[in-house]
N, C-alpha and C. Protein backbone atom coordinates (compact mmCIF):
# COMPACT_ATOMS: atom_id res chain seq x y z
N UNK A 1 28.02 1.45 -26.23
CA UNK A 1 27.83 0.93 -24.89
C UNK A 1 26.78 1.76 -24.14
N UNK A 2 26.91 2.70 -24.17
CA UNK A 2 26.03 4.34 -23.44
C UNK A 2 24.80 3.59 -24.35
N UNK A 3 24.31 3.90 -25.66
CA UNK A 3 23.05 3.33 -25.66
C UNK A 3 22.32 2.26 -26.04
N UNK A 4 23.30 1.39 -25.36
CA UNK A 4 22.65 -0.04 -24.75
C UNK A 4 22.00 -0.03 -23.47
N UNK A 5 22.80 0.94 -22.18
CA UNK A 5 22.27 1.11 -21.21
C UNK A 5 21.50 2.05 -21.73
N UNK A 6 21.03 2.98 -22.47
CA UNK A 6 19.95 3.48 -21.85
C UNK A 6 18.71 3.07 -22.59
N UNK A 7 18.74 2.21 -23.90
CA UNK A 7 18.13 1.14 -24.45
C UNK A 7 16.86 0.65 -23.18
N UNK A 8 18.46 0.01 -22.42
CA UNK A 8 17.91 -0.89 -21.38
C UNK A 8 17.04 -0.40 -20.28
N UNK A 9 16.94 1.04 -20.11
CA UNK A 9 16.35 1.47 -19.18
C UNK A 9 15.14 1.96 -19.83
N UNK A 10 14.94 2.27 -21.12
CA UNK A 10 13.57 2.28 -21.59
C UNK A 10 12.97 1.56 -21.91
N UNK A 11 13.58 0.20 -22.41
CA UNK A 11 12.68 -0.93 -22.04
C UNK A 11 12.09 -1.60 -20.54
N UNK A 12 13.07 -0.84 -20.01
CA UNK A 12 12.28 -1.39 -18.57
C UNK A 12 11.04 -0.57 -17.75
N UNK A 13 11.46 0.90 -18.26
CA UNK A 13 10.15 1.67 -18.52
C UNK A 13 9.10 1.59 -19.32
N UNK A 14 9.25 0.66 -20.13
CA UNK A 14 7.98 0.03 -21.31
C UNK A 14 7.16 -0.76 -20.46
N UNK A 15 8.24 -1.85 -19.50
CA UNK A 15 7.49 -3.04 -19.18
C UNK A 15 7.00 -2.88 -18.16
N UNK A 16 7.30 -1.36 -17.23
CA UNK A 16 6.76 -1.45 -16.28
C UNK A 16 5.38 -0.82 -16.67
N UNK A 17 5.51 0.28 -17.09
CA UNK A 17 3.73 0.29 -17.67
C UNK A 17 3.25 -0.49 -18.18
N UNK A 18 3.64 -1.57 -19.03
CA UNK A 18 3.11 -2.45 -19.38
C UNK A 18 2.45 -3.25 -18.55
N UNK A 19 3.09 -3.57 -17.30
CA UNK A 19 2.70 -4.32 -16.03
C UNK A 19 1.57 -3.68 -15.15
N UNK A 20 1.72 -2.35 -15.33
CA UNK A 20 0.76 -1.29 -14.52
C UNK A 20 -0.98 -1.82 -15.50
N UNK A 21 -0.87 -1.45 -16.93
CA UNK A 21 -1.85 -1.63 -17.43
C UNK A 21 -2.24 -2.76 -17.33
N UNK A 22 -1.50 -4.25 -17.51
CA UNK A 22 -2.25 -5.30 -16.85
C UNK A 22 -2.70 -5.55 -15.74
N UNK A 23 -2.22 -4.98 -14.43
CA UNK A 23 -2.42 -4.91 -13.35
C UNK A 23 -4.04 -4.49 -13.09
N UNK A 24 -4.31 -3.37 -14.36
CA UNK A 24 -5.18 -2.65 -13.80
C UNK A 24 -6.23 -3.60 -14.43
N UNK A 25 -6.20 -4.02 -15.39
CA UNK A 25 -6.89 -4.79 -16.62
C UNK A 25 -7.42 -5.52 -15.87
N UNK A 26 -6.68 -6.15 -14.92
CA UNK A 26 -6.65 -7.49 -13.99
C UNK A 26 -7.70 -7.60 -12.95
N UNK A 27 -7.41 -6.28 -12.68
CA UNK A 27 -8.50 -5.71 -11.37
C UNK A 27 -10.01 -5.54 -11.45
N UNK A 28 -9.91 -4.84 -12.57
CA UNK A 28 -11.22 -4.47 -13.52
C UNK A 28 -11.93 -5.66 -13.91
N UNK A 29 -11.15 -7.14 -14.73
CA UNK A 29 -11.77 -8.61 -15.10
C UNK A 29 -12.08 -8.83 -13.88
N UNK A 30 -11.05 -8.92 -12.13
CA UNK A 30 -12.05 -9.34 -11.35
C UNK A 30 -12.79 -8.59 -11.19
N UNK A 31 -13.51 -7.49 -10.64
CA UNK A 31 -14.27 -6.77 -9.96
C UNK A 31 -15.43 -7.25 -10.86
N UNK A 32 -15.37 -6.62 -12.34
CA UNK A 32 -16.72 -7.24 -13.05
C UNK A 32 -17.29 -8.44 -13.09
N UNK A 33 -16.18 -10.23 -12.72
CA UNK A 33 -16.33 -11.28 -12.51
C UNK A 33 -17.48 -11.21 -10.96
N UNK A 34 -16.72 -10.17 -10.29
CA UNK A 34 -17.71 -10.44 -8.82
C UNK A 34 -18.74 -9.89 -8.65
N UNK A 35 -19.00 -8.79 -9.52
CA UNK A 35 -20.25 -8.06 -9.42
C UNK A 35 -21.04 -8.64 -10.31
N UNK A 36 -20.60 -9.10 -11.10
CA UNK A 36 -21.74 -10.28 -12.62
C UNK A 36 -22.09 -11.50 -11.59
N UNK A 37 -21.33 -12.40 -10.70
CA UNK A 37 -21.42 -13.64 -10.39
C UNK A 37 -21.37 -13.83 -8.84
N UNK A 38 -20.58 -13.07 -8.36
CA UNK A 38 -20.43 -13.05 -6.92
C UNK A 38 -21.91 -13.79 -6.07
N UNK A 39 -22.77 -12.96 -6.71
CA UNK A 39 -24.14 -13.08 -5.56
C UNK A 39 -24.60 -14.66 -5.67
N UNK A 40 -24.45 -14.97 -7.15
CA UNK A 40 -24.46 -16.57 -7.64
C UNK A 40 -23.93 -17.79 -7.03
N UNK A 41 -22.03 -17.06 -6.90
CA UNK A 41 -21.09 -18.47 -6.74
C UNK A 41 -21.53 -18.09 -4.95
N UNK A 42 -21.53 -17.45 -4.57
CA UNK A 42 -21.84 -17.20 -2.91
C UNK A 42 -23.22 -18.42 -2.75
N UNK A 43 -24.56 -17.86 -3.20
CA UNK A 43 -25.08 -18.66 -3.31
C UNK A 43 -24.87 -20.05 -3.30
N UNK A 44 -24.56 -20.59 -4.35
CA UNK A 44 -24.08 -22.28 -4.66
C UNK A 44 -22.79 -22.73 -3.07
N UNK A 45 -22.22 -21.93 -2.86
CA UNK A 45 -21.29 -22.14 -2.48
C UNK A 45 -22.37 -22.47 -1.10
N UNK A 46 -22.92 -22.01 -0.62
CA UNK A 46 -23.77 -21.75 0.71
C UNK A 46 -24.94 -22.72 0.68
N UNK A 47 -24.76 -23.32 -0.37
CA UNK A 47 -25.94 -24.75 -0.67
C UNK A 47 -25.06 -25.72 -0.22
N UNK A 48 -23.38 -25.64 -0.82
CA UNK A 48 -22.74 -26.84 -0.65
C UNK A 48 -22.56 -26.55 0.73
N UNK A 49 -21.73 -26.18 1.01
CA UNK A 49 -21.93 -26.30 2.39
C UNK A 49 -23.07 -26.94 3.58
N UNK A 50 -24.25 -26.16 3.18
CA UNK A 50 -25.65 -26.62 3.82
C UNK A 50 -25.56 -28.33 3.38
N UNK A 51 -25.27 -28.80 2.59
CA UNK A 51 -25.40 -30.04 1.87
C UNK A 51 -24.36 -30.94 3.05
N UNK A 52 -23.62 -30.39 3.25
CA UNK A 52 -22.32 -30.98 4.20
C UNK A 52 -22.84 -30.77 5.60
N UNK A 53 -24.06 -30.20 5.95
CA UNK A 53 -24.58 -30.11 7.03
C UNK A 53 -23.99 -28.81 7.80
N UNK A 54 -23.00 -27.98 7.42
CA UNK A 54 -22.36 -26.73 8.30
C UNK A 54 -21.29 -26.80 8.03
N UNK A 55 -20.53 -28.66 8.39
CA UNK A 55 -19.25 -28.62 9.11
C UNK A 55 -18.36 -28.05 8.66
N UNK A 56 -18.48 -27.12 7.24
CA UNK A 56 -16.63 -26.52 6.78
C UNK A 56 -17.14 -25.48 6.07
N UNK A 57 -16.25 -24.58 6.27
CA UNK A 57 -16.37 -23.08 5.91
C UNK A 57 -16.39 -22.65 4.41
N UNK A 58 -15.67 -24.01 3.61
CA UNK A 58 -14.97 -23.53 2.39
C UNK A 58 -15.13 -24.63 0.90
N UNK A 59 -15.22 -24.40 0.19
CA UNK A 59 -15.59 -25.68 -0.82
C UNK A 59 -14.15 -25.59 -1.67
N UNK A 60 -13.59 -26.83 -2.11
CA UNK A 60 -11.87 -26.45 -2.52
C UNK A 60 -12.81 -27.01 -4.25
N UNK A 61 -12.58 -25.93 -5.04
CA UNK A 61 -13.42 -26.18 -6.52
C UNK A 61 -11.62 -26.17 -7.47
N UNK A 62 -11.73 -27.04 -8.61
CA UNK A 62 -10.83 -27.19 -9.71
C UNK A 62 -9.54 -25.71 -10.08
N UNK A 63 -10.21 -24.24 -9.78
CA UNK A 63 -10.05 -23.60 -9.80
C UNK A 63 -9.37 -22.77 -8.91
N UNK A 64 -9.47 -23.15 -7.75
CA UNK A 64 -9.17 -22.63 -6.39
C UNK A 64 -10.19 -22.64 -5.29
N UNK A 65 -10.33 -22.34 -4.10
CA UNK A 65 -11.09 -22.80 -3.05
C UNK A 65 -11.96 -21.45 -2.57
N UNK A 66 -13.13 -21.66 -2.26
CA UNK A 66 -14.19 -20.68 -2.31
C UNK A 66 -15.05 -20.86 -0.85
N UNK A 67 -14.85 -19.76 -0.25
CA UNK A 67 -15.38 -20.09 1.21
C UNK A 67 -16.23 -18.58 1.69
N UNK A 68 -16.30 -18.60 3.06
CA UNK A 68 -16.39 -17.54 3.66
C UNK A 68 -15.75 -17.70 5.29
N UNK A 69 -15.23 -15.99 5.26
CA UNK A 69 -14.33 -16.54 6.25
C UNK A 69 -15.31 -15.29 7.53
N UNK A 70 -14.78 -15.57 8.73
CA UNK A 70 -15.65 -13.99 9.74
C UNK A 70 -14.66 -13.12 9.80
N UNK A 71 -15.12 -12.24 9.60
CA UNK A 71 -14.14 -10.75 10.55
C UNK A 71 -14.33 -10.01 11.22
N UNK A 72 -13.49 -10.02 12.30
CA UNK A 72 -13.47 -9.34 13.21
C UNK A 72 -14.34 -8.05 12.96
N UNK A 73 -15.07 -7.48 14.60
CA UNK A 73 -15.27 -5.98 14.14
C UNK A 73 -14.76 -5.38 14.04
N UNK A 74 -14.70 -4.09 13.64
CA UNK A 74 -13.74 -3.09 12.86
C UNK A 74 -14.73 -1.65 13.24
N UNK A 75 -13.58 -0.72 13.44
CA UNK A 75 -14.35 0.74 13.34
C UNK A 75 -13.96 1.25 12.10
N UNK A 76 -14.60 1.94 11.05
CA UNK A 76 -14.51 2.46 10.10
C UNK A 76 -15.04 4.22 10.03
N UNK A 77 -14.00 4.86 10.19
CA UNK A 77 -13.61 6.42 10.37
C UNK A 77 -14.60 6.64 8.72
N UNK A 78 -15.72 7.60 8.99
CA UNK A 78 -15.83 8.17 7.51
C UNK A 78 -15.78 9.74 7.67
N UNK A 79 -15.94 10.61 8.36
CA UNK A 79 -14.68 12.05 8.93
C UNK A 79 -13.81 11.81 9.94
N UNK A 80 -12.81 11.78 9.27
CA UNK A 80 -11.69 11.70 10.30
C UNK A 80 -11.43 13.10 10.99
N UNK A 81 -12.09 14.18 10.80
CA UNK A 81 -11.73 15.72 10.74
C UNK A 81 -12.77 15.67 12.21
N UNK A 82 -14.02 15.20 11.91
CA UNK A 82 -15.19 15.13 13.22
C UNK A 82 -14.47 14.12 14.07
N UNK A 83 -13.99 13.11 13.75
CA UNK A 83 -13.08 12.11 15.22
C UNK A 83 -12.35 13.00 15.70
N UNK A 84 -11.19 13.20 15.14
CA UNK A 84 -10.58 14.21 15.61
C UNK A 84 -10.85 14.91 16.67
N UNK A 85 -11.85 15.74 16.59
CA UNK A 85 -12.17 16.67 16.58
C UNK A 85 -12.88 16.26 18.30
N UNK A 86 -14.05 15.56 18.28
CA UNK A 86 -13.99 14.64 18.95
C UNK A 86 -13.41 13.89 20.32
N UNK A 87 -11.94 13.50 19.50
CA UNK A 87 -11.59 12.66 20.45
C UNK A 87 -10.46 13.95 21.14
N UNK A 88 -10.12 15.18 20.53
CA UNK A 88 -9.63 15.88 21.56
C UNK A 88 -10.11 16.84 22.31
N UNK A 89 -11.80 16.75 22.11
CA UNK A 89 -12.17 17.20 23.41
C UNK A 89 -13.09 16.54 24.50
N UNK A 90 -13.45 14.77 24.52
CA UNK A 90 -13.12 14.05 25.08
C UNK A 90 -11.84 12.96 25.71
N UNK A 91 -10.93 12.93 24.76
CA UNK A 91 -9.76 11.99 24.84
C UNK A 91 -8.69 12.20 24.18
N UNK A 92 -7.80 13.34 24.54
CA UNK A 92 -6.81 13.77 24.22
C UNK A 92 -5.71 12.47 24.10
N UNK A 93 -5.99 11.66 25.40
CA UNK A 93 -4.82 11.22 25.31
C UNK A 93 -4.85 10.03 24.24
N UNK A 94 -6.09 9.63 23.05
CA UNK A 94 -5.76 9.27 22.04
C UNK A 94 -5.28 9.72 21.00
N UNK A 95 -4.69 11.10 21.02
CA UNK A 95 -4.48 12.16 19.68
C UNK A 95 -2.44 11.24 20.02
N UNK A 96 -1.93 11.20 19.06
CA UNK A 96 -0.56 10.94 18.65
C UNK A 96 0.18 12.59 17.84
N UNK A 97 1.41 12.89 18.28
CA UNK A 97 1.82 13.79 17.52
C UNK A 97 3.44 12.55 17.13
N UNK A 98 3.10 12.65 15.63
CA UNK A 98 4.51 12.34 15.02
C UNK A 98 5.72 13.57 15.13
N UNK A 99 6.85 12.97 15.48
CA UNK A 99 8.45 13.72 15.38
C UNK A 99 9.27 13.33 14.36
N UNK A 100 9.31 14.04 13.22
CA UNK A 100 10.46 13.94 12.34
C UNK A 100 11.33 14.88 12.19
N UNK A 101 12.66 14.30 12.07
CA UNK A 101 13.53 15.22 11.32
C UNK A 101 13.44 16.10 9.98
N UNK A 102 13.59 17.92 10.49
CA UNK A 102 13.39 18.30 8.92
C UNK A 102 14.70 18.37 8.33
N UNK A 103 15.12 17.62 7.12
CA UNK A 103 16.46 17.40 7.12
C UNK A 103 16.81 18.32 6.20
N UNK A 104 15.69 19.37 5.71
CA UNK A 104 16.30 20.24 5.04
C UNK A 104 16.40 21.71 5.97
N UNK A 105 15.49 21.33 7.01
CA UNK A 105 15.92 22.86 7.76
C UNK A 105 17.56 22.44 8.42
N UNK A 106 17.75 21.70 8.94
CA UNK A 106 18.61 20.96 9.20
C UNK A 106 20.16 21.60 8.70
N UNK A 107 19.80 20.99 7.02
CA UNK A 107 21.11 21.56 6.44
C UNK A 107 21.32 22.98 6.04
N UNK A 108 19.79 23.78 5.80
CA UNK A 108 20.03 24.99 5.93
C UNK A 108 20.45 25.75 6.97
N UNK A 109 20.39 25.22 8.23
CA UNK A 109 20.87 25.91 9.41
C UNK A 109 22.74 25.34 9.43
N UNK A 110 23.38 24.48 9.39
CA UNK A 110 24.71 23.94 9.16
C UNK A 110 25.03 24.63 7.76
N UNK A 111 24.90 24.53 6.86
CA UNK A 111 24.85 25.68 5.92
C UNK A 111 24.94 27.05 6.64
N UNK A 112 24.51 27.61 7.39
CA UNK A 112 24.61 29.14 7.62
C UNK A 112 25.28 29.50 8.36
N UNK A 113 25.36 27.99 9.73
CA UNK A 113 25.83 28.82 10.89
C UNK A 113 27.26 27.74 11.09
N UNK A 114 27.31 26.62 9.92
CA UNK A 114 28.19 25.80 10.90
C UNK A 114 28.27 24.98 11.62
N UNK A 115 27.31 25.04 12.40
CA UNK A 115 26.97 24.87 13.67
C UNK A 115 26.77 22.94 13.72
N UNK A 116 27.32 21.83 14.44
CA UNK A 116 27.07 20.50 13.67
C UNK A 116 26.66 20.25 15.01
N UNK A 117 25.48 19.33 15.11
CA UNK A 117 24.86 18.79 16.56
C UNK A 117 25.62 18.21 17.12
N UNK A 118 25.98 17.56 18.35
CA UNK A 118 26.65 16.59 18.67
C UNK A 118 25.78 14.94 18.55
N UNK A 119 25.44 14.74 17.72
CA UNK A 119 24.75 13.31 17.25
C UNK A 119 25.44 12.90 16.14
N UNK A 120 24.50 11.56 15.67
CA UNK A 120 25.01 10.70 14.69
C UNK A 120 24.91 11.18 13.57
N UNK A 121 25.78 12.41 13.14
CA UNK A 121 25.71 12.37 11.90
C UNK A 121 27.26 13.86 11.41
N UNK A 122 27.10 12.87 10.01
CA UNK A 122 28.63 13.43 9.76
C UNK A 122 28.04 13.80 7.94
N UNK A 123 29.31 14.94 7.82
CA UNK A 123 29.25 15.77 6.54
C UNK A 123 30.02 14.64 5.78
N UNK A 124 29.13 14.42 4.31
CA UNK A 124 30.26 13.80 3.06
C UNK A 124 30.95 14.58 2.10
N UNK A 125 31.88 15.04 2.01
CA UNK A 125 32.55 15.66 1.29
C UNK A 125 32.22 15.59 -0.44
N UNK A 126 32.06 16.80 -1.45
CA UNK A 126 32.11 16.86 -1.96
C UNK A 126 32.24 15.80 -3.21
N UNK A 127 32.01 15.34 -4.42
CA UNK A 127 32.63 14.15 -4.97
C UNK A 127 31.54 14.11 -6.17
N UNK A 128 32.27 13.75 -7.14
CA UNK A 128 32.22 13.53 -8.77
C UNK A 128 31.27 12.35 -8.67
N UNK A 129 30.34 11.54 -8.97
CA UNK A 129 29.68 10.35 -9.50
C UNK A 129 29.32 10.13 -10.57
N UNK A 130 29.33 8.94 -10.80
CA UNK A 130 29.55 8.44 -12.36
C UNK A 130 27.84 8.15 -12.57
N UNK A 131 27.37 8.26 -13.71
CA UNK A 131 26.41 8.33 -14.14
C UNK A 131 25.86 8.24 -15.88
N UNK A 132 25.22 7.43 -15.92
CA UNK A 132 24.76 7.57 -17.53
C UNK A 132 23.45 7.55 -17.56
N UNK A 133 22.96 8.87 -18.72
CA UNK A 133 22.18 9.40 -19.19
C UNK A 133 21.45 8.69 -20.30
C-alpha cells in the first residue's frame, strides 16, 4: 500500500516536469513562429484590413483570429534603484512601506518569555501526524 502511494507521487513528479518541459518547448515554437513570421502575418493582416477600408481591427483566420489591439500608455521603470531614489527626494509621499508579521521572531519571543499578545491568535498543542514517505 505505502508503495503505491509513493509510486504515485513520483509519477506525479514525472508529469509535472514533463509539463514544465513542454511548457517551455511551447514557448520557444511560439517565440521562433513570431520572430520567423510575425513581421509577415502583421503585414498581410494590415492589407486585409486596408482592403475592408479600416472598419475592424481583427481578421478571424481558420486558425484563430489575428488583429491588433491599442495600449494604453504605460511607464516602464528600467532602474528602479534611480526612481527610487528620485521619487524620495522629490515625492516621498509616493514611497509605500510594507508591514508584515515576523512570525518567526514572533515565536521566538513566546518561546522565551511566554509572553502571548492579546490578538487573534492561539498556541496548537503538540501532536503526532500521520504521514507517508
Amino acid at each position: 500500500m505505502i508503495k503505491k502511494i509513493v509510486e504515485c507521487r513520483i509519477y506525479a513528479d514525472r508529469c509535472d516536469e514533463w509539463c514544465a518541459r513542454e511548457k517551455n518547448r511551447a514557448r520557444r515554437d511560439e517565440e521562433f513562429f513570431l520572430f520567423r513570421f510575425g513581421a509577415q502575418l502583421a503585414d498581410f493582416i494590415r492589407q486585409k484590413i486596408a482592403g475592408d477600408r479600416g472598419r475592424r481591427k481583427s481578421v478571424s483566420l481558420p486558425a484563430g483570429v489575428v488583429g491588433f489591439r491599442t495600449e494604453a500608455e504605460k511607464i516602464v521603470v528600467d532602474d528602479e534603484d534611480a526612481v527610487v531614489k528620485w521619487v524620495r527626494e522629490n515625492h516621498p509621499e509616493f514611497i509605500t512601506t510594507v508591514e508584515r508579521l515576523s512570525r518567526s521572531g514572533l515565536n521566538e519571543h513566546i518561546q522565551r518569555t511566554g509572553e502571548l499578545p492579546d490578538a487573534s491568535l492561539h498556541i496548537e498543542p503538540a501532536r503526532e501526524k500521520f504521514y507517508v514517505r
